[in-house]
Each structure stands twice: as C-alpha cells, then as structure tokens.
C-alpha atoms as a PDB file:
ATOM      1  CA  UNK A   1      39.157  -2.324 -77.279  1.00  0.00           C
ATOM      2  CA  UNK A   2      41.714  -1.122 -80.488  1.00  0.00           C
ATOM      3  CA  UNK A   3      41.311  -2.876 -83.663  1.00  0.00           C
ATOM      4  CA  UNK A   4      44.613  -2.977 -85.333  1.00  0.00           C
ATOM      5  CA  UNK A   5      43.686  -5.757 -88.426  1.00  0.00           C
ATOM      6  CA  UNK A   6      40.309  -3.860 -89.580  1.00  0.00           C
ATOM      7  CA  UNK A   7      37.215  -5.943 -91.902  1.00  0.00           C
ATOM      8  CA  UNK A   8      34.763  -3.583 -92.431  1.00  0.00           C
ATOM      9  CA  UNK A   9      32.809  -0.625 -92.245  1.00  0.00           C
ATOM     10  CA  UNK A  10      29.302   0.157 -92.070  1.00  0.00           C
ATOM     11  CA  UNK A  11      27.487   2.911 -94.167  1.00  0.00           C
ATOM     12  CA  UNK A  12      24.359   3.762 -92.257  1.00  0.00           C
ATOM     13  CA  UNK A  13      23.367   6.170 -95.438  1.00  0.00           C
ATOM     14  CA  UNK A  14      20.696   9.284 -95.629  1.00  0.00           C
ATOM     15  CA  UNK A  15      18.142   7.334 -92.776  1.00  0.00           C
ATOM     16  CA  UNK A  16      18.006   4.238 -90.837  1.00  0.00           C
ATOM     17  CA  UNK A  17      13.915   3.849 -91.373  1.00  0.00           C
ATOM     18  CA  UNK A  18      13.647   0.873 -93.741  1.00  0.00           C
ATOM     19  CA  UNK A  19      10.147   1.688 -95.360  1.00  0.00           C
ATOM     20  CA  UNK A  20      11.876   5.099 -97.042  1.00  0.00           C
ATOM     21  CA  UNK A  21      15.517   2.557 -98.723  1.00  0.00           C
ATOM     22  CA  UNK A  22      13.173   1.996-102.001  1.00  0.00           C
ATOM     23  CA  UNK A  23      12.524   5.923-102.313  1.00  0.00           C
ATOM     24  CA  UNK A  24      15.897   6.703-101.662  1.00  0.00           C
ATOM     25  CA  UNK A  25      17.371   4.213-104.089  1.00  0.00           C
ATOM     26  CA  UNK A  26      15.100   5.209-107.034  1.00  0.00           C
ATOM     27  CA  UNK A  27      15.982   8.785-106.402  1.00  0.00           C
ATOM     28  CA  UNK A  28      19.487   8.578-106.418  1.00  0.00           C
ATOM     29  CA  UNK A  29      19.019   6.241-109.498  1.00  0.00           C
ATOM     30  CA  UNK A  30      17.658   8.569-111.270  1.00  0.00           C
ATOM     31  CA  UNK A  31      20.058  11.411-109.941  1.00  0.00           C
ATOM     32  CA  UNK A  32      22.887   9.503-111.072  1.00  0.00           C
ATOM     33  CA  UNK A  33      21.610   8.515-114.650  1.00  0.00           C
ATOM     34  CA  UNK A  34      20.685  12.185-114.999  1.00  0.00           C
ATOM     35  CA  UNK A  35      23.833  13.049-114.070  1.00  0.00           C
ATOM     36  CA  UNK A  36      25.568  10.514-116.649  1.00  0.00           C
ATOM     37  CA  UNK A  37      23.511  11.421-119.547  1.00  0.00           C
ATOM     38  CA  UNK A  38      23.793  14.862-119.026  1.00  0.00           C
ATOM     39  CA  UNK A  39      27.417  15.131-118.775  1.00  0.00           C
ATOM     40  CA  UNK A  40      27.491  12.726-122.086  1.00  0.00           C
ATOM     41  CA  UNK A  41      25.398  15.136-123.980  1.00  0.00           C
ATOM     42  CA  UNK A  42      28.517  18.307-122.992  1.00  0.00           C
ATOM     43  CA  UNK A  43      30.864  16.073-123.979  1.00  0.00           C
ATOM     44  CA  UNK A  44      29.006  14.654-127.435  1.00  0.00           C
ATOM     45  CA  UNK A  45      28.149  18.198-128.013  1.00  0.00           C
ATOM     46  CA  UNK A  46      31.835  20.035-127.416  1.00  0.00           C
ATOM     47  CA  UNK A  47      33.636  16.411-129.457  1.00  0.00           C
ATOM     48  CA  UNK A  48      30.884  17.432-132.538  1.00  0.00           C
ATOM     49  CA  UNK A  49      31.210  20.827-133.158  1.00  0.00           C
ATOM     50  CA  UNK A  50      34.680  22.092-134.426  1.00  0.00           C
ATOM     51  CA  UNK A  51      34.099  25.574-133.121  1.00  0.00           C
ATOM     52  CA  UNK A  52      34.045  24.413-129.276  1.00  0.00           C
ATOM     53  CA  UNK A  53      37.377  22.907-129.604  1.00  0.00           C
ATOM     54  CA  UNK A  54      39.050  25.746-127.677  1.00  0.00           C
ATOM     55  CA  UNK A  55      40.575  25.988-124.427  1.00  0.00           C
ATOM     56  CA  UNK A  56      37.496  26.656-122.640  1.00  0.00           C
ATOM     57  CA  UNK A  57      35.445  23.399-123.692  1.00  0.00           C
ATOM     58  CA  UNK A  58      38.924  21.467-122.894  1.00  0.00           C
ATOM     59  CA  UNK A  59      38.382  22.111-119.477  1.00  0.00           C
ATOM     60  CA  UNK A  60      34.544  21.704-119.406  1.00  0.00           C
ATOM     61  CA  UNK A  61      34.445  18.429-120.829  1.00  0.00           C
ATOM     62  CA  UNK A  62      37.584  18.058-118.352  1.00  0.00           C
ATOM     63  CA  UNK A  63      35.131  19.140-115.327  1.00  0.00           C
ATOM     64  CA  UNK A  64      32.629  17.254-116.678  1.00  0.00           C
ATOM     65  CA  UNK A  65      34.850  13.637-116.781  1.00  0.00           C
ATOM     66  CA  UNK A  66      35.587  14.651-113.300  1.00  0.00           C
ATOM     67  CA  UNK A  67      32.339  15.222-111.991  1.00  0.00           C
ATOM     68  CA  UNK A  68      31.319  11.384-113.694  1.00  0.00           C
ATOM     69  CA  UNK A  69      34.628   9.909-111.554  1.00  0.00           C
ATOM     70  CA  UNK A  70      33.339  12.085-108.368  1.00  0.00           C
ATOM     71  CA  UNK A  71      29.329  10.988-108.254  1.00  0.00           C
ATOM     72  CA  UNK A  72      30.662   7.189-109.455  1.00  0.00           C
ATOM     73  CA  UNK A  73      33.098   7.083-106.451  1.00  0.00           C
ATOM     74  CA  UNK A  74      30.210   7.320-103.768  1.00  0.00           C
ATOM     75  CA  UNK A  75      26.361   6.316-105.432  1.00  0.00           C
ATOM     76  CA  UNK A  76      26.702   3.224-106.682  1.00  0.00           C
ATOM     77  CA  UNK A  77      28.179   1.382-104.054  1.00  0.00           C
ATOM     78  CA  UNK A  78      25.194   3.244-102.166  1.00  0.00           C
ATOM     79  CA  UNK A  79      22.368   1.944-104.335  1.00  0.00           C
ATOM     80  CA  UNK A  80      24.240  -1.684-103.897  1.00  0.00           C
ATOM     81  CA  UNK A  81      23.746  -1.514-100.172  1.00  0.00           C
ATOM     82  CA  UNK A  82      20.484  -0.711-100.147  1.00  0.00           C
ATOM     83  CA  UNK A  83      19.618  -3.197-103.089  1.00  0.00           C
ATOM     84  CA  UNK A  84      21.468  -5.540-100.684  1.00  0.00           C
ATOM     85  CA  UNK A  85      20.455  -4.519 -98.020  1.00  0.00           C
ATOM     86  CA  UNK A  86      24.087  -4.595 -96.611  1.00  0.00           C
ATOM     87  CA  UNK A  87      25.539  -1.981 -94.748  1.00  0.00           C
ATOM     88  CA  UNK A  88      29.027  -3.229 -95.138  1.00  0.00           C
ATOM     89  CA  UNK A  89      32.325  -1.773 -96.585  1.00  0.00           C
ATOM     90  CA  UNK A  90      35.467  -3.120 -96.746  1.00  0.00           C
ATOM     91  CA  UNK A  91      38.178  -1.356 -95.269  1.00  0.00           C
ATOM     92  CA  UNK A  92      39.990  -1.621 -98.491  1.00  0.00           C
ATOM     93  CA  UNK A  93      36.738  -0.559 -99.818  1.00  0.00           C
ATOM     94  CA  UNK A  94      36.697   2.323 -97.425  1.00  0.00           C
ATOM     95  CA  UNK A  95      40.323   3.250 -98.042  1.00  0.00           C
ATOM     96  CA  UNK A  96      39.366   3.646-101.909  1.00  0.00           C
ATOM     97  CA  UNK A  97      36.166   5.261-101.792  1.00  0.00           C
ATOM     98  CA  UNK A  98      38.179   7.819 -99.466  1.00  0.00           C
ATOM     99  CA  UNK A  99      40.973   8.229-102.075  1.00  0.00           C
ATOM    100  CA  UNK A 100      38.757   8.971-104.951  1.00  0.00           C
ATOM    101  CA  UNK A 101      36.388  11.397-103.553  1.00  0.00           C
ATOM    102  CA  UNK A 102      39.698  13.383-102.441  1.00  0.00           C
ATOM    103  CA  UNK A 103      40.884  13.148-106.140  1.00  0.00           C
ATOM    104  CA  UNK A 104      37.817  14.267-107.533  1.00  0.00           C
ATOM    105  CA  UNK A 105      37.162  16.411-104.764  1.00  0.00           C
ATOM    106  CA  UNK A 106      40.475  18.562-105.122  1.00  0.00           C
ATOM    107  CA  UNK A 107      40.892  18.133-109.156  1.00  0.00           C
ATOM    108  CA  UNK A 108      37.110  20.195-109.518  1.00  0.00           C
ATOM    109  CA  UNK A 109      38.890  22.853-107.163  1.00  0.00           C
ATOM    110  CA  UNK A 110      41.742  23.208-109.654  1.00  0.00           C
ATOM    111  CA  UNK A 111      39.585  22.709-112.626  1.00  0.00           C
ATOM    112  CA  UNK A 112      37.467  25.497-111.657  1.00  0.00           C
ATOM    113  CA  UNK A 113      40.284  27.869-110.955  1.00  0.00           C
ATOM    114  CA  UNK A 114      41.890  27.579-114.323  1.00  0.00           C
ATOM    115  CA  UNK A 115      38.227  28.012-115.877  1.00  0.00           C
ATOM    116  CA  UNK A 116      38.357  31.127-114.020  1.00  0.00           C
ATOM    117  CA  UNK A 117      41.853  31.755-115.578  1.00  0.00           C
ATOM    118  CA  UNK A 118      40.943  30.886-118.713  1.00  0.00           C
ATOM    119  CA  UNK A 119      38.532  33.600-118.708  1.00  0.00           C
ATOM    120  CA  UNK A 120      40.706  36.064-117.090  1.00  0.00           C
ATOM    121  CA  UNK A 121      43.022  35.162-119.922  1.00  0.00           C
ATOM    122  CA  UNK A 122      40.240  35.745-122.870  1.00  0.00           C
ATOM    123  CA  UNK A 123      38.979  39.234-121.504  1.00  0.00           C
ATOM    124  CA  UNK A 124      41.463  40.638-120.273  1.00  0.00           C
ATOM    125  CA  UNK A 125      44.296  39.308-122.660  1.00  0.00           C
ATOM    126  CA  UNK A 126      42.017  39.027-125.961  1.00  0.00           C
ATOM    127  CA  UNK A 127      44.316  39.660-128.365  1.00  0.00           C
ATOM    128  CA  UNK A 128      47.393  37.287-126.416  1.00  0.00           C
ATOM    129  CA  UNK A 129      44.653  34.467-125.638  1.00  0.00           C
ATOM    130  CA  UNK A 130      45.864  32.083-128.171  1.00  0.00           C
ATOM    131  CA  UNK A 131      49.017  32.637-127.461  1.00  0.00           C
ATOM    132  CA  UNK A 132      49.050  31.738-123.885  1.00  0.00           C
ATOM    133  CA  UNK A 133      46.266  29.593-123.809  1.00  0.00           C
ATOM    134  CA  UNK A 134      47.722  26.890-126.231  1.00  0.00           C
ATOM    135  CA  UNK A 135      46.744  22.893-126.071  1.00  0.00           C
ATOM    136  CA  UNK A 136      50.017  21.844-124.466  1.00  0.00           C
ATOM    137  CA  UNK A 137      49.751  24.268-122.186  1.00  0.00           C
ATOM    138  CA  UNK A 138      45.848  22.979-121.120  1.00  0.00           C
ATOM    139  CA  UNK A 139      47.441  19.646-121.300  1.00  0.00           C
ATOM    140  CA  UNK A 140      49.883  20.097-118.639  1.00  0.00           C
ATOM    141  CA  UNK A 141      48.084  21.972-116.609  1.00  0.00           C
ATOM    142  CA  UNK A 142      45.528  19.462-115.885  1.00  0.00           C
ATOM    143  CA  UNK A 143      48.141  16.633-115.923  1.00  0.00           C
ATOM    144  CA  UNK A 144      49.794  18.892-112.866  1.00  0.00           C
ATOM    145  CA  UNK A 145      46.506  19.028-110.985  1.00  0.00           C
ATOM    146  CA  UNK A 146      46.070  15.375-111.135  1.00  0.00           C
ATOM    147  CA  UNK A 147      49.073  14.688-110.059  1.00  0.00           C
ATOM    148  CA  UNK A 148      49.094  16.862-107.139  1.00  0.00           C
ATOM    149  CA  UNK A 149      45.061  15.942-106.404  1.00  0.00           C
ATOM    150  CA  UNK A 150      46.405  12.508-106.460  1.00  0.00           C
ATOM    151  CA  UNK A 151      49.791  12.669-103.734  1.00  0.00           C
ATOM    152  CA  UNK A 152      47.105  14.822-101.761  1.00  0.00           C
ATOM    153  CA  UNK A 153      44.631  11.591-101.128  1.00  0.00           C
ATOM    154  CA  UNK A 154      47.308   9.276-101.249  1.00  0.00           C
ATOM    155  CA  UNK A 155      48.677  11.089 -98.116  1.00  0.00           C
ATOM    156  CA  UNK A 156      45.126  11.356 -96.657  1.00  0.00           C
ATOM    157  CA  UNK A 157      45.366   7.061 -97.149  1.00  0.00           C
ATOM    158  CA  UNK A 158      48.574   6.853 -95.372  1.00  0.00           C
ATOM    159  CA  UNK A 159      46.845   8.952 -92.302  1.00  0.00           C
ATOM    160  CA  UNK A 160      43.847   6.400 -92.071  1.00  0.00           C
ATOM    161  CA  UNK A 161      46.376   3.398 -92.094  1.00  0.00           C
ATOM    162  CA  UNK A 162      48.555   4.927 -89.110  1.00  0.00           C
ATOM    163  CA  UNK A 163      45.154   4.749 -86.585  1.00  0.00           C
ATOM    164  CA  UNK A 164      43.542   2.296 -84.602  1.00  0.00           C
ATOM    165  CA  UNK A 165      39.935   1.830 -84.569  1.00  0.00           C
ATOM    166  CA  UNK A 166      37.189   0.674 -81.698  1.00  0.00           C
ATOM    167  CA  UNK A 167      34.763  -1.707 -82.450  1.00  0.00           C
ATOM    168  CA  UNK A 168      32.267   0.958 -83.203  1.00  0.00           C
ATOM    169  CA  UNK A 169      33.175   1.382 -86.890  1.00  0.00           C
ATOM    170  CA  UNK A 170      29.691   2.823 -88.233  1.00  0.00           C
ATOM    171  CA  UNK A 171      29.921   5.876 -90.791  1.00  0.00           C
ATOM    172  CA  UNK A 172      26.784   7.812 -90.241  1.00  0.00           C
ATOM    173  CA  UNK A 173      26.895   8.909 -93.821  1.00  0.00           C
ATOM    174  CA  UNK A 174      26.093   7.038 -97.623  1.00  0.00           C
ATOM    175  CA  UNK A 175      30.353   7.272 -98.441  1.00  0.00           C
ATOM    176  CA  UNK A 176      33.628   7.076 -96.953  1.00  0.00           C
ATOM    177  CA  UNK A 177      34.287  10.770 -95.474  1.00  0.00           C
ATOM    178  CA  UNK A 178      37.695  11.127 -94.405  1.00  0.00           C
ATOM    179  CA  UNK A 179      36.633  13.490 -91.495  1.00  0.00           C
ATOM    180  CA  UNK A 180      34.155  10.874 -89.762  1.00  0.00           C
ATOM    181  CA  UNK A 181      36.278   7.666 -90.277  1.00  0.00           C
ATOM    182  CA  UNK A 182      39.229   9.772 -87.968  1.00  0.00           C
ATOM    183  CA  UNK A 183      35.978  10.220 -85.505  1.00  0.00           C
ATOM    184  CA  UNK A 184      36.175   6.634 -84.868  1.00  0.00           C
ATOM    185  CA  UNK A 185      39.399   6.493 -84.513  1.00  0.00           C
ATOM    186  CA  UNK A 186      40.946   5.455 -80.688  1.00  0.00           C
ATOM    187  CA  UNK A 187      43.989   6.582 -81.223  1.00  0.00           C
ATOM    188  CA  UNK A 188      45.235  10.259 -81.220  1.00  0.00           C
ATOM    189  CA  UNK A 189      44.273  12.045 -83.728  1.00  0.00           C
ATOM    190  CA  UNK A 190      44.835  15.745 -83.056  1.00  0.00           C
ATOM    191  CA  UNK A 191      47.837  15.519 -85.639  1.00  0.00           C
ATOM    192  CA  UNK A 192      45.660  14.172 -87.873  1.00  0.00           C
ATOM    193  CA  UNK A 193      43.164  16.865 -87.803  1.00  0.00           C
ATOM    194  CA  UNK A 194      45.724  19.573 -88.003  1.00  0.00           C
ATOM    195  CA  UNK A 195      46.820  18.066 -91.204  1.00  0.00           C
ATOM    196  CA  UNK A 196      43.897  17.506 -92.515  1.00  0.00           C
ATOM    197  CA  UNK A 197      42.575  21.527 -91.554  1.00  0.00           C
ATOM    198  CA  UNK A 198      46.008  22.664 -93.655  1.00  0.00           C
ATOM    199  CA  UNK A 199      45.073  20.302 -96.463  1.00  0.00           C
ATOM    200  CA  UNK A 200      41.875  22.027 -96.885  1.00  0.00           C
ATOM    201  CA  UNK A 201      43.406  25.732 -96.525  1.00  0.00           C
ATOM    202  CA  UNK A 202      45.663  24.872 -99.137  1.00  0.00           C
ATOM    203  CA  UNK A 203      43.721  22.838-101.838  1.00  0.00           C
ATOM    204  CA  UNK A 204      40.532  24.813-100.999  1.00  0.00           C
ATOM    205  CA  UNK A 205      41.470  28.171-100.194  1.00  0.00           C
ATOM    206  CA  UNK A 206      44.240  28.640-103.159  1.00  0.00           C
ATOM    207  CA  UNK A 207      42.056  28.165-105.842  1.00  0.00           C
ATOM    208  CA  UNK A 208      38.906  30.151-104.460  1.00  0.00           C
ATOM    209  CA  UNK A 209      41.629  33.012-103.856  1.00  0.00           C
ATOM    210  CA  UNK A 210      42.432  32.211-107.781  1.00  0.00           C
ATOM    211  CA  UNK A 211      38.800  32.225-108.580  1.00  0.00           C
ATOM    212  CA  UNK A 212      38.353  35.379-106.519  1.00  0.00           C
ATOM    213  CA  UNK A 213      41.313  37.659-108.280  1.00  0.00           C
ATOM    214  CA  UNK A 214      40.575  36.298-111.359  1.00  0.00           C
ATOM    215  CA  UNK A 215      36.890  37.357-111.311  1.00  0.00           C
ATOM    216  CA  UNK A 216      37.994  40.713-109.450  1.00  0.00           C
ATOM    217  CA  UNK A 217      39.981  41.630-112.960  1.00  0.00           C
ATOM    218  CA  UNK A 218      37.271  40.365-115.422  1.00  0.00           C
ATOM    219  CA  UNK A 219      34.539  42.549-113.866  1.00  0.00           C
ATOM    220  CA  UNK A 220      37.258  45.799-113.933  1.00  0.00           C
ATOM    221  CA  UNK A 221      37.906  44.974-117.370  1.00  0.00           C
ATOM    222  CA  UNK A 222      34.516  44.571-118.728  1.00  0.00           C
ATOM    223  CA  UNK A 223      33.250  47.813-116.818  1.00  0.00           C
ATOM    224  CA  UNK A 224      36.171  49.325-118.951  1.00  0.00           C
ATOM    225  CA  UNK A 225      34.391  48.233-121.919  1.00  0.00           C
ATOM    226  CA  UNK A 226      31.930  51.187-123.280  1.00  0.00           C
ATOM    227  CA  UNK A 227      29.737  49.865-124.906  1.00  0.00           C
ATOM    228  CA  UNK A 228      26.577  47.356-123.024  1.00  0.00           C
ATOM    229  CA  UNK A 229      25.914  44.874-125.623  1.00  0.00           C
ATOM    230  CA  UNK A 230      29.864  44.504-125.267  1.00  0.00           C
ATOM    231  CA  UNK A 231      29.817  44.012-121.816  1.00  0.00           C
ATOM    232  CA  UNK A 232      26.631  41.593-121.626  1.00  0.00           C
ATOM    233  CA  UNK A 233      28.409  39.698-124.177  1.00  0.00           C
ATOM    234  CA  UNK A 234      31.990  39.158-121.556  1.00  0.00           C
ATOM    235  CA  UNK A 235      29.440  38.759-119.132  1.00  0.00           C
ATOM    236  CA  UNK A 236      27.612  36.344-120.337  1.00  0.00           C
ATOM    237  CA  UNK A 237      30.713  34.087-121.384  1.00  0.00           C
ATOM    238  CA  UNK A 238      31.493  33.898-117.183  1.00  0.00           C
ATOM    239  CA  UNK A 239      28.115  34.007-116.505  1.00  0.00           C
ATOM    240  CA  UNK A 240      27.720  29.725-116.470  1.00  0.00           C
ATOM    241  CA  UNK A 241      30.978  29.046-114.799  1.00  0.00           C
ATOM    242  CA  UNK A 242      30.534  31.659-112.085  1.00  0.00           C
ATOM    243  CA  UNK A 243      27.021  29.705-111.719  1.00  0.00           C
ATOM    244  CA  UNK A 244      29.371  26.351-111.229  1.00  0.00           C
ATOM    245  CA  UNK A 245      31.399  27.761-109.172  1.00  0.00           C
ATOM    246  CA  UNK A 246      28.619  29.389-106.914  1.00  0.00           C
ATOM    247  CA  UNK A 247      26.809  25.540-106.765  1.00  0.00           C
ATOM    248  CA  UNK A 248      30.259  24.350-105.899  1.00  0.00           C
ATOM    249  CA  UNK A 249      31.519  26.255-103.035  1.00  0.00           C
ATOM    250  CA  UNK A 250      28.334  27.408-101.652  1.00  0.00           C
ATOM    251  CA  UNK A 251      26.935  23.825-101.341  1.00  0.00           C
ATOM    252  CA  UNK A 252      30.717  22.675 -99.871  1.00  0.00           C
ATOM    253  CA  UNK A 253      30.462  25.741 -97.040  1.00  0.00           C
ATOM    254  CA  UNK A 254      26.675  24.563 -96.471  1.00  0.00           C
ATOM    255  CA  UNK A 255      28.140  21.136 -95.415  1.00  0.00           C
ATOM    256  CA  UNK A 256      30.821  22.719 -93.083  1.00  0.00           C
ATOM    257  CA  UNK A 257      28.398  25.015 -91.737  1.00  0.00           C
ATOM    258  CA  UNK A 258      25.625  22.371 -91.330  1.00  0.00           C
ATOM    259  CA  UNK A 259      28.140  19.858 -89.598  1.00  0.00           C
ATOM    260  CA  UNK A 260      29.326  22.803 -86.950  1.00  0.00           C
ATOM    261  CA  UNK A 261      25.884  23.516 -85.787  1.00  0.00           C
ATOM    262  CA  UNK A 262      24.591  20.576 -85.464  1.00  0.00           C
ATOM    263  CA  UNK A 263      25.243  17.037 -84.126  1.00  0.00           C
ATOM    264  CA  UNK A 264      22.448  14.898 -85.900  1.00  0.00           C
ATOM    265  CA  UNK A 265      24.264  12.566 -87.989  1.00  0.00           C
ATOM    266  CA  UNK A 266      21.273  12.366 -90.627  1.00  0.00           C
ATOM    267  CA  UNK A 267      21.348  15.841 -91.155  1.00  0.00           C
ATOM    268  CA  UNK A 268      25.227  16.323 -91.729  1.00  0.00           C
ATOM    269  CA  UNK A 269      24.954  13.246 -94.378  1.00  0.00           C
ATOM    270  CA  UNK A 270      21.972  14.838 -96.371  1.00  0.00           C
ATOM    271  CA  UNK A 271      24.081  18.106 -96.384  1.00  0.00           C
ATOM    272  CA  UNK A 272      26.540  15.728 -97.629  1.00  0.00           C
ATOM    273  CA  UNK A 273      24.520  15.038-100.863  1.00  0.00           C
ATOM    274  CA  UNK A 274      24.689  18.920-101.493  1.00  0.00           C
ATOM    275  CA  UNK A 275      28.256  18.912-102.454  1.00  0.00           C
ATOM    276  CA  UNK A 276      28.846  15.175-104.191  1.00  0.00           C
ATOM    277  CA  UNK A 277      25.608  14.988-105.973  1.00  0.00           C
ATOM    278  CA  UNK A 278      23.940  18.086-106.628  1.00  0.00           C
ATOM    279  CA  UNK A 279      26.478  20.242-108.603  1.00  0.00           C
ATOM    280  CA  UNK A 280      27.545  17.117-110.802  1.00  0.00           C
ATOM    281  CA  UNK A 281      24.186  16.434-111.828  1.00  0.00           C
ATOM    282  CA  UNK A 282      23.546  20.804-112.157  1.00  0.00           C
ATOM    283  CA  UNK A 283      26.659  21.720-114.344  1.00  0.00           C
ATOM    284  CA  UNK A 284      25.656  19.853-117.656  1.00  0.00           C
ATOM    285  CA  UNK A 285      21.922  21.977-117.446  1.00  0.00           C
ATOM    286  CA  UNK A 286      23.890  25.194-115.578  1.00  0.00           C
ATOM    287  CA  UNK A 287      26.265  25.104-119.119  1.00  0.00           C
ATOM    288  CA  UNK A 288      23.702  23.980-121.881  1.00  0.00           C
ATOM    289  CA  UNK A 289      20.520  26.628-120.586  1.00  0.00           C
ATOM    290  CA  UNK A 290      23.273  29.220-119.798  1.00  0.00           C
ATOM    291  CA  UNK A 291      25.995  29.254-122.646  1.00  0.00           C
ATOM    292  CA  UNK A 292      24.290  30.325-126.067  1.00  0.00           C
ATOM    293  CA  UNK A 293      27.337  27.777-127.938  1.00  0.00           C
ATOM    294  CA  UNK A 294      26.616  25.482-126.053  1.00  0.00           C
ATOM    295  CA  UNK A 295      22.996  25.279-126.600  1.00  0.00           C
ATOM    296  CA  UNK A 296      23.851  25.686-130.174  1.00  0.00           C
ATOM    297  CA  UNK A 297      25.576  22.765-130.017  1.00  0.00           C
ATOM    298  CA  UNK A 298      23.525  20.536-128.023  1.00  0.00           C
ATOM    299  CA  UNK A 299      20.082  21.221-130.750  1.00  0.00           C
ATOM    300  CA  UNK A 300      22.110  20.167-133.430  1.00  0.00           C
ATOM    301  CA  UNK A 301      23.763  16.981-131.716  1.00  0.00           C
ATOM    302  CA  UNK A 302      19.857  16.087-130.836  1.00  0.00           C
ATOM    303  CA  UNK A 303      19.154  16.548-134.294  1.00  0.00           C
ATOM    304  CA  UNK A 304      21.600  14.949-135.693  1.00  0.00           C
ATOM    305  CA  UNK A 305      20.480  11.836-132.989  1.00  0.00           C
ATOM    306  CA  UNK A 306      17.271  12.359-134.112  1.00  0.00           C
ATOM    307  CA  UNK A 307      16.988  12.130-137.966  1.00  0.00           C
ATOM    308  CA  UNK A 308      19.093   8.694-137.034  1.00  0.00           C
ATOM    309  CA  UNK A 309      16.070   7.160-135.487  1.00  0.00           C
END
C-alpha cells in the first residue's frame, strides 16, 4: 500500500530499550549546552579582542554559527521526543529537519575549505594576504556558499516530495537522514540515489580536494622556511583547523563506512552522532587549547566576566 498524502514519521532514536531514554536525554543535554556555550565563548572571545578581527576569525566564528544551526537542526527535537515520549515527526517536520542538516551539512564543507584557503593565502602569499583576503571578499564568499548549500537541500526537498511512501514510515535514527527516508520509499528510487551519490561527489569531494591542495602547498612552503621556530610557528597556525578538519571528515567516512558493513540500524544511528554532534561540540575546545590567540583571548574574556561578578 503507497501513501501519497503523508502525516508523519517516526524517529526510533539511538535504542528502543526504555529504561536507557533518561540517560540518553541528559547526555545529549549536556552535549548540546556544551556545545552552545562553547561556541559562545569563540565568538565572545574573537567579537572582544580587536586583534582577531581578521579573515581567519571571520570564518571561525562563521563555522562556529554553523555548527550552532547544524546540532540545533537535529537534538532538540530529539530530547522533545524522548521528554514526550513521542516518536512522531511531521512530514513537514521531516522535510525541514532534512533541509537544514543539508545546509549546515554542505556550508561546514565550504567553510572548511576556504579556512584551508585562507591559510594557503597567509603562508604562502604573506606579503599579498591583505590584499586578497579583504572583508568583502570573506563576505561574498560565504554569502556564495550559502546560497549554493541552500539550492543543494532545496533540491534534495523536491526529491523527497516526488516519492511515495508504504505504511512503514519508521526512521531508525534520532533525525531526518535523507538517505534512510528514500529507504522507505515504494516508489523507484534508483534516480534518486544516483543524484544523491553526485551530490555528495560534488559538495564533498570539491572541497576535501581544496582542503587537500591547499594543505599540499602550505607544508612545501613552510619546509622552504629555514629556520624551526619559523616553521613551528606556520605550523602551528594550521595546526587547529587541520584538527577540525580531521574530526570532520574522519567522523563523516566513519558513518559511511559503518553503514556499508553493517545492517544494524542502532549502530548506523550512533555512528550518526559522530558526525552531527561530536565535531560541533569539539571545535570550540580543538580552537581555544590549540590556537595560542585564541587562548589569549578566551583568559581575558573570563576575566573580564569574572571581575563582573
């Protein structure tokens, strides 16, 4: 039987035992308002300290916005359900929580490419950085990668509307994944898939391939330098985004790898958490503990809190 005029959809989350929903929900509670706080300290920090108003800490506290929009758009309507206990989603529900995790999902692709540029740009260009690297230039590049993160899951909307569904419309996951609501799909969806494999060649691929040529000309040009406080000092400026972008990707292929081998459910929605929780809640310590500035600049905004109280 094809539904055509869709309700609902049910999130069966990390585990169907009831006696572990109260652990789960106070972990992710906490997870989340880690997460929050965190990413409100970068951003406190970066907006108080005039000499972090550079290129660089634009896109940070740029990543940092994003990863807020990308852990909002899946946990709390996860702690609801269980604080609910509800299982339910609207499909209009569905159909948003899909669009926003693409949006947030491709923008930290792009984000982290241009961070990679951005370097590129400061090592190997020094003396041209400010040049090329201006504010309107920032501007419009993240502008552009909104926009085109944005046509991208609007697109990935229109393919959810064009199928039919059985009456079997359980997620075995705590969000919306585009890739298991065209599972339950009755109708064909072998176009769908195609589409959907190109999608993730293209937004994906690209800007790991930027990441990857980028980093391939920073580490000639710092071996280039002669002498090795020099090049611990380049290093060390790459050395917390290259830790991002390591959480990023590495957690993304562990979900792709984990959901290939294996056909538990459970275990391909926990691997889930690896790539929309963990590295949002990770970048705001990965950037304060690694990036000497930055810790700079997060003692003296807790000082400044501080003597306030």
């Amino acid at each position: 039987m094809e539904i055509r005029n869709r309700k609902e959809f049910l999130l069966l989350g990390l585990t169907g035992d009831p006696t572990l929903q109260s652990l789960i929900f106070s972990l992710f509670l906490f997870m989340y308002m880690v997460t929050i706080l965190g990413i409100l300290l970068i951003i406190l920090a970066v907006s108080s300290d005039s000499h972090l108003h550079t290129p660089m800490y634009f896109f940070l506290c740029s990543l940092s916005l994003n990863d807020i929009c990308f852990i909002t758009s899946t946990i709390p309507k996860m702690l609801l359900n269980i604080q609910t206990q509800d299982q339910s989603i609207t499909y209009t529900g569905s159909l948003s929580q899909v669009c926003f995790v693409i949006i947030f999902a491709v923008l930290e692709n792009f984000l982290l490419a241009v961070m990679a540029y951005d370097r590129y740009v400061s090592i190997c260009y020094p003396l041209s950085y400010t040049t090329i690297m201006k504010l309107c230039l920032c501007v419009l590049l993240l502008l552009t990668y909104l926009s085109i993160s944005t046509v991208d899951a609007l697109f990935d909307t229109l393919i959810i509307l064009r199928l039919s569904f059985c009456t079997a419309l359980e997620i075995p996951n705590f969000f919306c994944e585009l890739p298991q609501i065209i599972k339950l799909a009755c109708s064909d969806t072998l176009i769908d898939n195609i589409l959907i494999y190109v999608e993730t060649c293209i937004f994906a691929g690209l800007p790991l391939s930027g990441i990857i040529f980028s980093y391939i000309h920073i580490v000639s040009s710092i071996l280039t330098i002669p002498s090795s406080e020099g090049k611990h000092k380049a290093f060390s400026t790459c050395g917390s985004h290259l830790s991002v972008v390591s959480l990023f990707y590495g957690t993304a292929f562990g979900v792709y790898i984990s959901s290939a081998v294996t056909d538990s459910p459970g275990k391909t929605a926990v691997a889930s958490v690896m790539y929309t929780v963990v590295p949002p809640m990770l970048n705001p310590f990965i950037y304060s503990l690694r990036n000497r500035d930055m810790k700079e600049a997060v003692r003296m905004l807790i000082s400044r809190i501080a003597s306030l109280l």
